[in-house]
Protein backbone atom coordinates (compact mmCIF):
# COMPACT_ATOMS: atom_id res chain seq x y z
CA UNK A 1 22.96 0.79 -0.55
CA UNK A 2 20.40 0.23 2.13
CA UNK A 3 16.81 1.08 0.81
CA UNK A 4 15.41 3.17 3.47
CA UNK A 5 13.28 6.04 4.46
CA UNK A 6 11.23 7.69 7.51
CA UNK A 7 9.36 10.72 6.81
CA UNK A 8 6.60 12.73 8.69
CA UNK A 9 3.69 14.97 7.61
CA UNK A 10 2.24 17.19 9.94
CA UNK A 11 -1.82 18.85 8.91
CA UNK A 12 -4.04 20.31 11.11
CA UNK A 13 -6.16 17.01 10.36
CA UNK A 14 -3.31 13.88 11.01
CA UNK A 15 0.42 13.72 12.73
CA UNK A 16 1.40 11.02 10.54
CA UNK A 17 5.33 9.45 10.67
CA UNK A 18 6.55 6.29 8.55
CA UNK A 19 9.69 4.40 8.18
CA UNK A 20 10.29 1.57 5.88
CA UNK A 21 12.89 -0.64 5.05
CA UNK A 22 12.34 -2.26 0.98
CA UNK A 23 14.95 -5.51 1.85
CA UNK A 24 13.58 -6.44 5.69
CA UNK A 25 11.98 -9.03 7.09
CA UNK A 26 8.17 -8.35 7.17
CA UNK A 27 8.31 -6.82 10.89
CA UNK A 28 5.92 -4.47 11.68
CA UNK A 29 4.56 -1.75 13.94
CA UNK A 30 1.40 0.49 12.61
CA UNK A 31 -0.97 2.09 15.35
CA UNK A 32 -3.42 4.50 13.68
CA UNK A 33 -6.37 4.17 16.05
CA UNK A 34 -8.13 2.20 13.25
CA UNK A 35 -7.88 -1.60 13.94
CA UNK A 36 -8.90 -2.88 10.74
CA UNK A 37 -6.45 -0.30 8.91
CA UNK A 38 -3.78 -1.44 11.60
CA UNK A 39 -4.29 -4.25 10.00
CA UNK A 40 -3.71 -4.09 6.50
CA UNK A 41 -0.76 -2.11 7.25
CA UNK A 42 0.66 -5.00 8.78
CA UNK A 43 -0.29 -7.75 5.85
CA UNK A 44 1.18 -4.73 3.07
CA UNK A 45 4.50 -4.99 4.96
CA UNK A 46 4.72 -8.62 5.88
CA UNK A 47 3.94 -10.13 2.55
CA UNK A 48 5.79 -7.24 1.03
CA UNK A 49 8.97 -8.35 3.20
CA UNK A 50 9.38 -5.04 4.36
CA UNK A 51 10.04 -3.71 7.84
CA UNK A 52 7.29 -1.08 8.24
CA UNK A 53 6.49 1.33 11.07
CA UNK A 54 3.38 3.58 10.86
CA UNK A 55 2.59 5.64 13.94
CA UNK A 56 -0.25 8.15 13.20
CA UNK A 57 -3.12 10.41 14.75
CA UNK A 58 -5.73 12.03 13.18
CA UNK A 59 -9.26 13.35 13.88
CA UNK A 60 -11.06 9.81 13.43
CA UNK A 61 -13.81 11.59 15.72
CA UNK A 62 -14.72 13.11 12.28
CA UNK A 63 -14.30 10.87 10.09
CA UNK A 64 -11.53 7.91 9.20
CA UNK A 65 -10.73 9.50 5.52
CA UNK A 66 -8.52 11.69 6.49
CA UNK A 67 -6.21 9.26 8.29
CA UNK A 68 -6.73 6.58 5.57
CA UNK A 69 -6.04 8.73 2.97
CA UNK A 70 -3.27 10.87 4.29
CA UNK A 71 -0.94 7.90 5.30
CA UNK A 72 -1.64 6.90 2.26
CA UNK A 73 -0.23 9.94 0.62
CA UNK A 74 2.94 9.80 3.41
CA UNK A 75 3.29 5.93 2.59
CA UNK A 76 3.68 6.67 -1.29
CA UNK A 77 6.55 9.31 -0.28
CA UNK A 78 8.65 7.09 2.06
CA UNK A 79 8.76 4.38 -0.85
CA UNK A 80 9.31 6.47 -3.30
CA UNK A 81 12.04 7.81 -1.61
CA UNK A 82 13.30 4.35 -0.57
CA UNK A 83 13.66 3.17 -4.09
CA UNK A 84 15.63 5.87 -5.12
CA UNK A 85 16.38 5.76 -8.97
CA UNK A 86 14.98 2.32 -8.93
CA UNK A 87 18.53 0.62 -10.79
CA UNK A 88 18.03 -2.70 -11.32
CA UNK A 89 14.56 -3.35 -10.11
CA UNK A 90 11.92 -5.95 -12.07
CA UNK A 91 9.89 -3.24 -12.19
CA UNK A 92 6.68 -5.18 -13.50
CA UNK A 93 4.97 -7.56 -11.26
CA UNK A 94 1.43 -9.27 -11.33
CA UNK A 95 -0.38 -11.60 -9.07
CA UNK A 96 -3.54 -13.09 -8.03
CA UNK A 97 -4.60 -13.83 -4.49
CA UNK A 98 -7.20 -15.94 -2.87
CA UNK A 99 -8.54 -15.73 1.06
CA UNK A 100 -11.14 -17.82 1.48
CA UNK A 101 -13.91 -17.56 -1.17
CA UNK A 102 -12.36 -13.72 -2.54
CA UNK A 103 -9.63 -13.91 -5.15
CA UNK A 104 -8.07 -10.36 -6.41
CA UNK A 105 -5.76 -9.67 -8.80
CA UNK A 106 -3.03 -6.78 -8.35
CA UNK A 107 -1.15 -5.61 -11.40
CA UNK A 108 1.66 -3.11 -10.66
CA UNK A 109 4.64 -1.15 -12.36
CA UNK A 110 6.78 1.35 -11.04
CA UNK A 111 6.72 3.29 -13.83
CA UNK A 112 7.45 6.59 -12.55
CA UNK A 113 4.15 7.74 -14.07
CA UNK A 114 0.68 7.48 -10.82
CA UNK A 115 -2.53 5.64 -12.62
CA UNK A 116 -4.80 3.54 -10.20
CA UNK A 117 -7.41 1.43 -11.69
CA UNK A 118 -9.73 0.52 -8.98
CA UNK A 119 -12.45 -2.33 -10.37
CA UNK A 120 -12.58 -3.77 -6.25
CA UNK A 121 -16.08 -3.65 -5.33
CA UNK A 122 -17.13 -5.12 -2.19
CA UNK A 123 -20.56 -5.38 -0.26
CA UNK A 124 -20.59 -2.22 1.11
CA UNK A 125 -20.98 -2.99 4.32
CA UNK A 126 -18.57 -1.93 7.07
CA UNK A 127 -16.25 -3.98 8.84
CA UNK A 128 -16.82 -4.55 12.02
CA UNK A 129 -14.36 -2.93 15.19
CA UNK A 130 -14.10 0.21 17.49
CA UNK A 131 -14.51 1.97 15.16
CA UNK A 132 -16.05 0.42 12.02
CA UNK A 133 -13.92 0.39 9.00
CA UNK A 134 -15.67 1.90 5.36
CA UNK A 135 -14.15 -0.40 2.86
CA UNK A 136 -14.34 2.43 0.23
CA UNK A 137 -11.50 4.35 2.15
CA UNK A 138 -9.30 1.45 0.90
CA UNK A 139 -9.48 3.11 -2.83
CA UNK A 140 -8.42 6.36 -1.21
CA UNK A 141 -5.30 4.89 0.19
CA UNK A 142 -4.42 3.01 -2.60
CA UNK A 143 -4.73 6.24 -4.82
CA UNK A 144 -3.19 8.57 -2.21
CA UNK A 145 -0.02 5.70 -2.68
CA UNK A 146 0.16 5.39 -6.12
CA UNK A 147 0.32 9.49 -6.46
CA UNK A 148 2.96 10.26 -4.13
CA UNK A 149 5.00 6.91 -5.26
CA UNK A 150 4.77 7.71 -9.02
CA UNK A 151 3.66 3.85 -10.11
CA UNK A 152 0.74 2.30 -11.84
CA UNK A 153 -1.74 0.17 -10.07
CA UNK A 154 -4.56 -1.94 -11.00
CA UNK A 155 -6.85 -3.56 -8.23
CA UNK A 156 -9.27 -5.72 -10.06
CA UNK A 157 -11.80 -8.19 -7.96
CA UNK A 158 -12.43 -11.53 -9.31
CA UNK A 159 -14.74 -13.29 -7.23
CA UNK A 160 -15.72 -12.84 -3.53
CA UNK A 161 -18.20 -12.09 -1.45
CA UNK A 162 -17.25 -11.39 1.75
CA UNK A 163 -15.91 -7.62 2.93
CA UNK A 164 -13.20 -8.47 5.27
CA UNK A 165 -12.15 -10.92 2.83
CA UNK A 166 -11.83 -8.89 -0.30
CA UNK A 167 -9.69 -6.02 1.41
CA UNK A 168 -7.58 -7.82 2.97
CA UNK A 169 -6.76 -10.25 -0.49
CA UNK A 170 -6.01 -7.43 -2.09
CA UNK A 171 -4.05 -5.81 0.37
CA UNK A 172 -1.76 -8.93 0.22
CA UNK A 173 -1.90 -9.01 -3.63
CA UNK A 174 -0.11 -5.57 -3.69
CA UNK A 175 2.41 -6.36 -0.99
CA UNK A 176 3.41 -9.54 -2.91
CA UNK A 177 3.37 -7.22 -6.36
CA UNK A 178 5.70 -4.87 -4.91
CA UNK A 179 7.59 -7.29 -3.07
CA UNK A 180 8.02 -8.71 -6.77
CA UNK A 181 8.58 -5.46 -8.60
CA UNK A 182 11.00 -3.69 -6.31
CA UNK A 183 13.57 -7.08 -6.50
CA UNK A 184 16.48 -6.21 -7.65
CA UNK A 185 17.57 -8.62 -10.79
CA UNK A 186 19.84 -6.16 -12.76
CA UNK A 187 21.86 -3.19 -12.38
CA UNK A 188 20.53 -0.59 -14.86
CA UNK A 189 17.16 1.40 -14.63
CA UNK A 190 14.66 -0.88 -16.40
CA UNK A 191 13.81 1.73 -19.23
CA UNK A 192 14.49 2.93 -22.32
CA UNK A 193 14.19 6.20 -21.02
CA UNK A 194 17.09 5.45 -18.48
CA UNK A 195 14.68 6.77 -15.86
CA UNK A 196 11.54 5.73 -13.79
């Protein structure tokens, strides 16, 4: 069965719509007015070797957070949904990943049961664009994800120094976890539970 989903989620803050495809090619389309975020959409679905569209507004006159954090929450649902019961998947996957001088590990199961463990401490300084993008909104997605998904993350930082750098290796460290976990090797539920 195709593992697919497109949801939307309409507040008086964001107009938010996803689709994703789990087994597609890493081809991508996200527009959210923030650049940067634009961005790391784009390396979560490439290196995750899923298709993923991401087409959202929200009131970035404000603030970003809102945005960040609320297709965050949207993104979490469409996998979630996309998996299904999860039959057959690794489930586990760990990895570490370097850009430049950062390296940052990414250690994920889709347990069924949201933790995040965020030890991803950059600069502080904002990245650069139209507008600037706060790094620390990065947490906020990746906890807004792991919520609505139901799986266990943990974002550690190794070494780096540069902003840019560090968000974007660990963006690619949890596209190329999931891209590990959500394989499918088997054909039972990978618990002894008989349920994630």
């Amino acid at each position: 069965m195709p593992r697919t989903a497109s949801k939307s989620r309409n507040t008086k803050e964001t107009e938010i719509s996803i689709s994703v495809d789990v087994d597609g090619t890493g081809q991508t389309s996200c527009e959210t007015g923030l650049p940067f975020f634009d961005h790391m959409l784009d390396q979560l679905g490439r290196h995750g070797g899923m298709d993923l569209t991401v087409q959202a507004q929200g009131d970035t006159e404000i603030d970003s957070h809102h945005t960040v954090e609320d297709t965050g929450i949207l993104l979490g649902e469409v996998l979630k949904e996309a998996l299904g019961n999860k039959a057959g998947v690794r489930r586990f996957a760990s990895v570490r990943v370097p850009l430049d001088e950062a390296v940052v590990e990414a250690v994920l199961d889709l347990s069924g049961r949201p933790y995040l463990h965020y030890e991803v401490d950059p600069p502080g300084v904002k990245i650069l664009g139209d507008p600037p993008f706060d790094p620390q909104l990065m947490e906020e997605f990746w906890r807004a994800l792991v919520t609505s998904a139901g799986m266990t993350l943990h974002l550690t930082l190794v070494r780096g120094k540069n902003t840019h750098h560090i968000i974007e290796a660990s963006t690619k460290a949890v596209a190329r976890a999931l891209r590990d976990a959500v394989r499918v090797e088997g054909v039972g539920v990978p618990s002894t539970k008989g349920v994630l």
